[in-house]
N, C-alpha and C. Protein backbone atom coordinates (compact mmCIF):
# COMPACT_ATOMS: atom_id res chain seq x y z
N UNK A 1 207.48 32.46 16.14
CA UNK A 1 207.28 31.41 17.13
C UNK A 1 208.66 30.99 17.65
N UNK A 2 208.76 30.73 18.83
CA UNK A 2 210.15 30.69 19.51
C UNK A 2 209.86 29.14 19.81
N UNK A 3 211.70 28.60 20.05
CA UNK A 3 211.88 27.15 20.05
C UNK A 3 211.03 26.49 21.41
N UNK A 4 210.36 27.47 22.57
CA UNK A 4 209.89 26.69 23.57
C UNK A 4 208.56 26.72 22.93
N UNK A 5 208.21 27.18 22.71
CA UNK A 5 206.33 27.47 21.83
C UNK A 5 205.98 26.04 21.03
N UNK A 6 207.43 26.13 19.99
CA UNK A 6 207.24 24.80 19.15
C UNK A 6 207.49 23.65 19.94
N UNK A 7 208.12 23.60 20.73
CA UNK A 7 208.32 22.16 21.71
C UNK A 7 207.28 22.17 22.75
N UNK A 8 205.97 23.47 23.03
CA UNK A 8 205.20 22.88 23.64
C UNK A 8 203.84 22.13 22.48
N UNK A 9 204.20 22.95 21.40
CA UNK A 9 203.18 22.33 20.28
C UNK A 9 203.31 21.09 20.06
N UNK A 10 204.52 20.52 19.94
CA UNK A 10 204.97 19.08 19.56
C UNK A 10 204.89 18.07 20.55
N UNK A 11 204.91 18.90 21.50
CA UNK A 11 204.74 18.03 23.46
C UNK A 11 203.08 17.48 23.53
N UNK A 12 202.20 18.83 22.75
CA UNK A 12 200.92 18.27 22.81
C UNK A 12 200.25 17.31 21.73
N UNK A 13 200.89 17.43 20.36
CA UNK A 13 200.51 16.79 18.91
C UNK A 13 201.29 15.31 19.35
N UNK A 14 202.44 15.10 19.96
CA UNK A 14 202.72 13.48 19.62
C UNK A 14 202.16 12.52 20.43
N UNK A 15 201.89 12.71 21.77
CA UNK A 15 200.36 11.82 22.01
C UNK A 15 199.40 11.63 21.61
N UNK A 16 199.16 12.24 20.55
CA UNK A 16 197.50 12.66 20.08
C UNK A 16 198.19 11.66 18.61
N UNK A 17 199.01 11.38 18.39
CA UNK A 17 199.40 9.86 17.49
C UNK A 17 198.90 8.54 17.98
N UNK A 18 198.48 8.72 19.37
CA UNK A 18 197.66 7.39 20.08
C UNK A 18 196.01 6.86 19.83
N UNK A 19 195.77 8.30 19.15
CA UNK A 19 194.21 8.34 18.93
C UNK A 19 193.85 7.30 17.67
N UNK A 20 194.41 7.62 16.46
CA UNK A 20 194.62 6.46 15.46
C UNK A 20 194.67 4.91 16.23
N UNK A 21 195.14 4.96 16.84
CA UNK A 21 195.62 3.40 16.84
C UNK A 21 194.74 3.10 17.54
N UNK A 22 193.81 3.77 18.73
CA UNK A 22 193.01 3.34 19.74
C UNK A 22 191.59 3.25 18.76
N UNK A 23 191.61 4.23 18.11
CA UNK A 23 190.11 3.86 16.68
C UNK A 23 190.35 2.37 15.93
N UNK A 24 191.88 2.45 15.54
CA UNK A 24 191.70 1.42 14.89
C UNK A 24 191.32 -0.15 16.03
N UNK A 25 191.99 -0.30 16.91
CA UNK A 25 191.72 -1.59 17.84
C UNK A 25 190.15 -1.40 18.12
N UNK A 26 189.48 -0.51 18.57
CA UNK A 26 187.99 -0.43 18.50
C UNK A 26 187.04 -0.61 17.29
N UNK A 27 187.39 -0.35 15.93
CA UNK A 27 186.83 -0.95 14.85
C UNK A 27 187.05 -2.03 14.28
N UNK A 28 188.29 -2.91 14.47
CA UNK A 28 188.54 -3.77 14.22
C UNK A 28 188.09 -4.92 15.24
N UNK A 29 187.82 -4.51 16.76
CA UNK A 29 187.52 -4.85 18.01
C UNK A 29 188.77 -6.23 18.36
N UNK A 30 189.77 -5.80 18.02
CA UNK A 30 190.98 -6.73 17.81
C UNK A 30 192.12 -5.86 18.38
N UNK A 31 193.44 -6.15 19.05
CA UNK A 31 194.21 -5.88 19.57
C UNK A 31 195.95 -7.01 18.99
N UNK A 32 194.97 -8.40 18.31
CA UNK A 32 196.15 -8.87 18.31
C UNK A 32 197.31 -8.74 17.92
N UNK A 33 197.63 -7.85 16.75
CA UNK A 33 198.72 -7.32 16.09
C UNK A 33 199.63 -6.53 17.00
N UNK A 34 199.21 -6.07 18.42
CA UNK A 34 200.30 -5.37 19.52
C UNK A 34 200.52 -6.88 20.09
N UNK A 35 202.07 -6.64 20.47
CA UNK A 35 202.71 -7.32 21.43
C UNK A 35 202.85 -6.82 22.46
N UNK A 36 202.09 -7.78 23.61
CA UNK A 36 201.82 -7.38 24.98
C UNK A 36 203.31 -7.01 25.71
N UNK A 37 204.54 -7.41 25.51
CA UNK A 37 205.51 -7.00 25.91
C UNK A 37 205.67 -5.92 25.17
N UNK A 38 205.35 -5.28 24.30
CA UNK A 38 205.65 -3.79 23.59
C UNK A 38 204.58 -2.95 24.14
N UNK A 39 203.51 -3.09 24.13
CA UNK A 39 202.66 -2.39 24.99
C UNK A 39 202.98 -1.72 26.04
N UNK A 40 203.13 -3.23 27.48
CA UNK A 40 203.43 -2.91 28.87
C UNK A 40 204.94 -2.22 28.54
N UNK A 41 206.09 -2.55 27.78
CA UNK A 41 207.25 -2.11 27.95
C UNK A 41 207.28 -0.11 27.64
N UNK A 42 206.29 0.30 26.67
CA UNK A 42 205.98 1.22 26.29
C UNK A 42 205.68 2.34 27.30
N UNK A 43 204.32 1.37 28.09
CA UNK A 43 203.64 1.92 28.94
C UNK A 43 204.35 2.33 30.47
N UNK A 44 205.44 0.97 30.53
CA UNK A 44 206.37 0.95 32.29
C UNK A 44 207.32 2.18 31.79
N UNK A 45 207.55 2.46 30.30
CA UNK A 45 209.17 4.01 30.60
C UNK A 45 208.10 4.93 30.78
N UNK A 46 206.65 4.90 30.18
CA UNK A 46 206.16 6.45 30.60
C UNK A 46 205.78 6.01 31.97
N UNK A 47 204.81 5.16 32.27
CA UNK A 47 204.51 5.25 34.17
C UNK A 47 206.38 5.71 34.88
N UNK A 48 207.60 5.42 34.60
CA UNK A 48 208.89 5.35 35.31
C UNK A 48 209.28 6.85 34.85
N UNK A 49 208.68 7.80 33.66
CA UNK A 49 209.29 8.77 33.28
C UNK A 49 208.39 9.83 34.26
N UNK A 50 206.89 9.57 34.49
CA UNK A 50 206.28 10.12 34.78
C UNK A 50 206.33 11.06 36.19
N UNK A 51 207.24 10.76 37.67
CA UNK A 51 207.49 11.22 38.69
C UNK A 51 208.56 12.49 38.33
N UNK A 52 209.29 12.17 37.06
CA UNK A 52 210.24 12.96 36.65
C UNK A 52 209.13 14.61 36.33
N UNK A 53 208.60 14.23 35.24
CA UNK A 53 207.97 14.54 34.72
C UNK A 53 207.07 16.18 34.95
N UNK A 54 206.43 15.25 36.37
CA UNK A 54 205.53 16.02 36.99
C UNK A 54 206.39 17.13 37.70
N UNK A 55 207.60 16.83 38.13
CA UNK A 55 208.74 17.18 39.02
C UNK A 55 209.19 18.37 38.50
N UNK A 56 208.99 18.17 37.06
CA UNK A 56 210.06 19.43 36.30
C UNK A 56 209.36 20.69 35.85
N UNK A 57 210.31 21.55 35.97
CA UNK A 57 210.26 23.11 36.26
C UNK A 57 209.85 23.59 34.55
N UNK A 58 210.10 22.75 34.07
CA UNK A 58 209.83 22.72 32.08
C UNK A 58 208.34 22.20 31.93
N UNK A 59 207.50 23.04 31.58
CA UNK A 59 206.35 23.08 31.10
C UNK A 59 206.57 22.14 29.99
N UNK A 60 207.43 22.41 28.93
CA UNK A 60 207.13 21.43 27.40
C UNK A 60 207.29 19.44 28.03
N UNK A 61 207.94 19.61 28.99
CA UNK A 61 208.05 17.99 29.78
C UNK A 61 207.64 17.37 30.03
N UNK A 62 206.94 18.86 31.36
CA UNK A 62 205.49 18.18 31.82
C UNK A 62 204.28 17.82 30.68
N UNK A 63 204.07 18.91 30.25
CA UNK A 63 202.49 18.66 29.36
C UNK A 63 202.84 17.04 28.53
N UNK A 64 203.82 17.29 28.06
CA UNK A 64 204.19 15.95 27.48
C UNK A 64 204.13 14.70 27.79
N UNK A 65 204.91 14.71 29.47
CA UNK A 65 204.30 13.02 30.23
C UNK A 65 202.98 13.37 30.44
N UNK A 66 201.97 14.00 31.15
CA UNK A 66 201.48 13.85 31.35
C UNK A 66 200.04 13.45 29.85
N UNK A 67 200.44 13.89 29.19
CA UNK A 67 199.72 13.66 28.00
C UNK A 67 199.41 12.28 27.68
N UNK A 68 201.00 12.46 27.52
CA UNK A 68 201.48 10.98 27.01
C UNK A 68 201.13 9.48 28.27
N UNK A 69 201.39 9.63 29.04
CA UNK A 69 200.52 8.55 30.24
C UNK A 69 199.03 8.66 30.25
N UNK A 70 198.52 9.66 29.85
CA UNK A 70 196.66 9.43 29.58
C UNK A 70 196.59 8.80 28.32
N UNK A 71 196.74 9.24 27.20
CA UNK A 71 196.63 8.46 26.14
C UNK A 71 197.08 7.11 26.11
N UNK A 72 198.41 6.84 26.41
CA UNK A 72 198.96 5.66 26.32
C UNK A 72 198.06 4.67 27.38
N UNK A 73 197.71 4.99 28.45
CA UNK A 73 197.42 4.04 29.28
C UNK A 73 195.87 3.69 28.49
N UNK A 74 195.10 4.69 27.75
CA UNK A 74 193.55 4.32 27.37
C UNK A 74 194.19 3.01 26.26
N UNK A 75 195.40 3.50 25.59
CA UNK A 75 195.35 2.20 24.62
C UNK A 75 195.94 1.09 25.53
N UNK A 76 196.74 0.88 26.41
CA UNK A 76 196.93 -0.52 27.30
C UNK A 76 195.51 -1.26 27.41
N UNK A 77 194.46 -0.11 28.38
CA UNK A 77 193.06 -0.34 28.64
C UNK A 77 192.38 -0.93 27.32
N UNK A 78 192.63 -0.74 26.30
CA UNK A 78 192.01 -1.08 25.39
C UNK A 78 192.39 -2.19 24.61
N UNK A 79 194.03 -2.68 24.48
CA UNK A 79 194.69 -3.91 24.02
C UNK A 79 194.21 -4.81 25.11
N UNK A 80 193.83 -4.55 26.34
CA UNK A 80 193.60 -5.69 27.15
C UNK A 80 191.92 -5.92 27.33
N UNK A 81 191.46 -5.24 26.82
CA UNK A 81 189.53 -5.25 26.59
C UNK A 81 189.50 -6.04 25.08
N UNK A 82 190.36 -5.87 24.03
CA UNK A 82 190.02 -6.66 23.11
C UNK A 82 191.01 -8.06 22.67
N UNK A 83 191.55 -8.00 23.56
CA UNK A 83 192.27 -9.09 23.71
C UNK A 83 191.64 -10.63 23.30
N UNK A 84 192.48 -11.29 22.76
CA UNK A 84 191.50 -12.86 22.59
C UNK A 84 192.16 -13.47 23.15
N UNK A 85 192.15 -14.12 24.16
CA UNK A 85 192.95 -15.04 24.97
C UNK A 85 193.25 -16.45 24.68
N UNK A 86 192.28 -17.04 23.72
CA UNK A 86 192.11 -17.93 23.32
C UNK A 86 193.34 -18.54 21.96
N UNK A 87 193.87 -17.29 21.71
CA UNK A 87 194.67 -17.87 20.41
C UNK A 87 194.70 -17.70 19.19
């Protein structure tokens, strides 16, 4: 296996670290333990990485933002569906 093979394997496995956390806020039906500034701050470098992203001539890059902005954005969608506003 050559070093671009493994960096497209690893491009596709480290978004798929988002899946855990989006089970857990849905069984717990709780979000409060994320900080909404760590979230959105998370979420604004991939939406800002993402034009790059799409742009580049490197397959392991692309698959990667683009991965990584679907997953990430279902868990934003989801810290702000279980959100308690109340306190």
């Amino acid at each position: 296996m050559n070093v671009e093979s493994i960096g497209m394997v690893a491009a596709v496995l480290l978004p798929l670290w988002n899946i855990p956390l989006m089970v857990r806020i849905c069984r717990r039906k709780s979000s409060q333990d994320l900080s909404l500034p760590w979230v959105f701050g998370v979420w604004g470098c991939l939406v800002a990485m993402l034009p790059a992203g799409l742009a580049s001539s490197d397959a392991v890059f692309r698959i990667f933002t683009i991965a990584n902005v679907a997953l990430f954005t279902m868990v934003v969608v989801l810290v702000l569906r279980y959100r308690s506003w109340r306190g």
